[in-house]
C-alpha atoms as a PDB file:
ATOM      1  CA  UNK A   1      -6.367 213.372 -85.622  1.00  0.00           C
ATOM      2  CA  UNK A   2      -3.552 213.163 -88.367  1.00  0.00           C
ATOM      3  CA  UNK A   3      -3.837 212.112 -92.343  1.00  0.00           C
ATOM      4  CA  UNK A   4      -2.568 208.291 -91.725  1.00  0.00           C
ATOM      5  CA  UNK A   5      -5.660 208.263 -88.580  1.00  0.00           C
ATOM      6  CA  UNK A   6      -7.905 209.854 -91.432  1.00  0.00           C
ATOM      7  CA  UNK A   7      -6.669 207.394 -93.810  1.00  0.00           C
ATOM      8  CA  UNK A   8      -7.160 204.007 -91.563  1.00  0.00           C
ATOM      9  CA  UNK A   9     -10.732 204.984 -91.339  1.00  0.00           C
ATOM     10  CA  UNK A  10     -11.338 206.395 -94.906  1.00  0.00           C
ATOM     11  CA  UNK A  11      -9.500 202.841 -96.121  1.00  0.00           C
ATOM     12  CA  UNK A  12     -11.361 201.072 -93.639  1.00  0.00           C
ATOM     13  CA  UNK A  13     -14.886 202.129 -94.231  1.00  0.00           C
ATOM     14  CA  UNK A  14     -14.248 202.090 -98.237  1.00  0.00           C
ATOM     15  CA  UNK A  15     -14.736 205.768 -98.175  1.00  0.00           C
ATOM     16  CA  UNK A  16     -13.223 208.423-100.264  1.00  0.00           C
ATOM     17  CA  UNK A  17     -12.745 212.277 -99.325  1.00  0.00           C
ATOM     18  CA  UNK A  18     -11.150 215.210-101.165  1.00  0.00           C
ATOM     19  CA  UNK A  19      -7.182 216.571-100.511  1.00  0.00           C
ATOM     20  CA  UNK A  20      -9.607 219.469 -99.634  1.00  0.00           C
ATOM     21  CA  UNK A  21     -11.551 218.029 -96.795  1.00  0.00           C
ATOM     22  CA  UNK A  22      -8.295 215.993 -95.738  1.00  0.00           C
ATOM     23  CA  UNK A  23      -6.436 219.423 -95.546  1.00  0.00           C
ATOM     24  CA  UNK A  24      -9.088 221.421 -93.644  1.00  0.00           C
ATOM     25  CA  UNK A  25      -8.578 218.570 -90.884  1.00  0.00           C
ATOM     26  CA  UNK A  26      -4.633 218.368 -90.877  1.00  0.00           C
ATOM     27  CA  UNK A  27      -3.776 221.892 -92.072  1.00  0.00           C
ATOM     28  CA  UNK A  28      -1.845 222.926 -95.320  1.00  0.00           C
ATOM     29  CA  UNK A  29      -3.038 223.292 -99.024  1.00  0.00           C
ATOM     30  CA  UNK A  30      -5.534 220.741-100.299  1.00  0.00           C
ATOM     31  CA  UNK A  31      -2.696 218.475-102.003  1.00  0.00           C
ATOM     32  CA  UNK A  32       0.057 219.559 -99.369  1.00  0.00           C
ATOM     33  CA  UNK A  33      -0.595 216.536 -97.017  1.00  0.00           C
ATOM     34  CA  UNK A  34      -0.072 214.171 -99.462  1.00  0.00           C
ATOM     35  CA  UNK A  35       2.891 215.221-100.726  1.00  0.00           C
ATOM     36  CA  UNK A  36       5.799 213.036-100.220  1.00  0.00           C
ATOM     37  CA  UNK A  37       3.247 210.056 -99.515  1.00  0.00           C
ATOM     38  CA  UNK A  38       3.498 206.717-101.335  1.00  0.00           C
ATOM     39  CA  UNK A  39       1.067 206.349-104.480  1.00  0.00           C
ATOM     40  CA  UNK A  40      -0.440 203.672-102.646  1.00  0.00           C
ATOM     41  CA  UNK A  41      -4.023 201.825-101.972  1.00  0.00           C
ATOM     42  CA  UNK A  42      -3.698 202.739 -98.767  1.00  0.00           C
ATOM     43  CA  UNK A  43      -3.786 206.466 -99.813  1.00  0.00           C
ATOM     44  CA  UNK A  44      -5.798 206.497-103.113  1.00  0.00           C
ATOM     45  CA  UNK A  45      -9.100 206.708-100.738  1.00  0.00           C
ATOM     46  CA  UNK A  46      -8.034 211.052-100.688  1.00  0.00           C
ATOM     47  CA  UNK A  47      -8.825 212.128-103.958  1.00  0.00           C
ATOM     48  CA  UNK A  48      -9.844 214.929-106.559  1.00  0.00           C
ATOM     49  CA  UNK A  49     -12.770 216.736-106.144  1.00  0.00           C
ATOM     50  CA  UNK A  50     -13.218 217.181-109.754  1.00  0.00           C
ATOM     51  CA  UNK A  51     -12.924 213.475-110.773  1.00  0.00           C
ATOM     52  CA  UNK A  52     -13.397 211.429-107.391  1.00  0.00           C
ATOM     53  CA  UNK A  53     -10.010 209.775-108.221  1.00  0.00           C
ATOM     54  CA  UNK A  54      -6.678 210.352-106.468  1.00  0.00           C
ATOM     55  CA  UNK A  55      -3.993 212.478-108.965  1.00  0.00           C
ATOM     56  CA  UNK A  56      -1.435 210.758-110.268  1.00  0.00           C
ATOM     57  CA  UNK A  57      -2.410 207.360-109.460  1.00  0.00           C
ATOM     58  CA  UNK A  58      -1.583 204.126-112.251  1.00  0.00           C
ATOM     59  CA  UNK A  59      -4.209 201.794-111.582  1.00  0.00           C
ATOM     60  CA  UNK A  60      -2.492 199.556-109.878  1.00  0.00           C
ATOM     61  CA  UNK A  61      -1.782 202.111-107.574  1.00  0.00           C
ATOM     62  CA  UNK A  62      -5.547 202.489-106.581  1.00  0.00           C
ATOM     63  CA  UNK A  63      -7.730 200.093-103.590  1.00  0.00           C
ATOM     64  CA  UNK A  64      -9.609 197.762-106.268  1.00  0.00           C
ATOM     65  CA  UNK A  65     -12.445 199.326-104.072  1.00  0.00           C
ATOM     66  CA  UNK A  66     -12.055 202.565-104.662  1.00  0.00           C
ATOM     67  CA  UNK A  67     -11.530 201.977-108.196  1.00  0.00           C
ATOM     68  CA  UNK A  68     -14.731 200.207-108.267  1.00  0.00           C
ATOM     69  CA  UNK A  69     -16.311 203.270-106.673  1.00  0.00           C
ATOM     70  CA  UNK A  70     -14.039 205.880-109.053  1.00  0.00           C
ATOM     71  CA  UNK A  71     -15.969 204.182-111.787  1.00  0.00           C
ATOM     72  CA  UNK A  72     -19.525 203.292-110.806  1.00  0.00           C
ATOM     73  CA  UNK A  73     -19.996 206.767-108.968  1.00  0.00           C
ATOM     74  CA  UNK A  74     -16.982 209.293-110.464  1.00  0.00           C
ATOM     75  CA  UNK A  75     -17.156 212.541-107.889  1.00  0.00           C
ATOM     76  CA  UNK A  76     -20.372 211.155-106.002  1.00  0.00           C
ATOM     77  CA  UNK A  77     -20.705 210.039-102.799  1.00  0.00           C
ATOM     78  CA  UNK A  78     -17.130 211.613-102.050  1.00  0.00           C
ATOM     79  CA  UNK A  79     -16.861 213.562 -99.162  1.00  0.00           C
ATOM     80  CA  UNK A  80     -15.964 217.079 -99.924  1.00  0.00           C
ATOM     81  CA  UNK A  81     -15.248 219.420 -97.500  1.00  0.00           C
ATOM     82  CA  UNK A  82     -13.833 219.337 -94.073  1.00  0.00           C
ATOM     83  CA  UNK A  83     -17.218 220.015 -91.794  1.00  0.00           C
ATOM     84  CA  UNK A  84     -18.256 216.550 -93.652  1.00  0.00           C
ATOM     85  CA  UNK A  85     -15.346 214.698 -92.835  1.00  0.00           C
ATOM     86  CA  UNK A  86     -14.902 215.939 -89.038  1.00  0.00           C
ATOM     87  CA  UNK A  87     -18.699 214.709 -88.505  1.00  0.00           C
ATOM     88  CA  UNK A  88     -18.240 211.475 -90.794  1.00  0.00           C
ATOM     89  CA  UNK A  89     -15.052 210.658 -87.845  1.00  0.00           C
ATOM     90  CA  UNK A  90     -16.681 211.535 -85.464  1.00  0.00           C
ATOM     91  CA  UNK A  91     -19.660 209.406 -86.267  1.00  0.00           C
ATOM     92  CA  UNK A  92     -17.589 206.101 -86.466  1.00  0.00           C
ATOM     93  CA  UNK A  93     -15.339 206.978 -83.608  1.00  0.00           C
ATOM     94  CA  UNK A  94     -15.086 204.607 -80.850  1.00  0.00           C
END
């Protein structure tokens, strides 16, 4: 499974995971597989583990979702590392 797979189901199921967990999936440094990506909604569902927001990111730039979530929850109910996400896609697969 590659990031934009990851992505359709993280932006899909309104859920947000680390660069971290992202990484550990696709390979590369936690921030490497965004890099080069458009600061997008689409891609503001990978974020910080720190803050539970993606880096870099004007508001506008954010799903009005997430942003809801960055705000009412801040780092919880983020997925964090890549054991979590594998089982999290494999759970909705299909």
């Amino acid at each position: 499974m590659g990031l934009d797979d990851i992505v359709v189901q993280l932006n899909k199921r309104k859920q947000r995971a680390t660069y971290g967990a992202v990484a550990k999936l696709v390979g590369g440094w936690p921030r490497w597989p965004m890099k080069g990506r458009a600061r997008c909604p689409r891609y503001s569902w990978v974020v910080a583990k720190k803050t539970g927001s993606p880096t870099g990111y004007a508001q506008s730039q954010i799903d009005p979702d997430c942003r809801s979530q960055i705000v009412d929850q801040g780092p919880r109910n983020v997925i964090k590392d890549g054991d979590s996400l594998k089982r999290w896609l494999r759970a909705r697969a299909g």
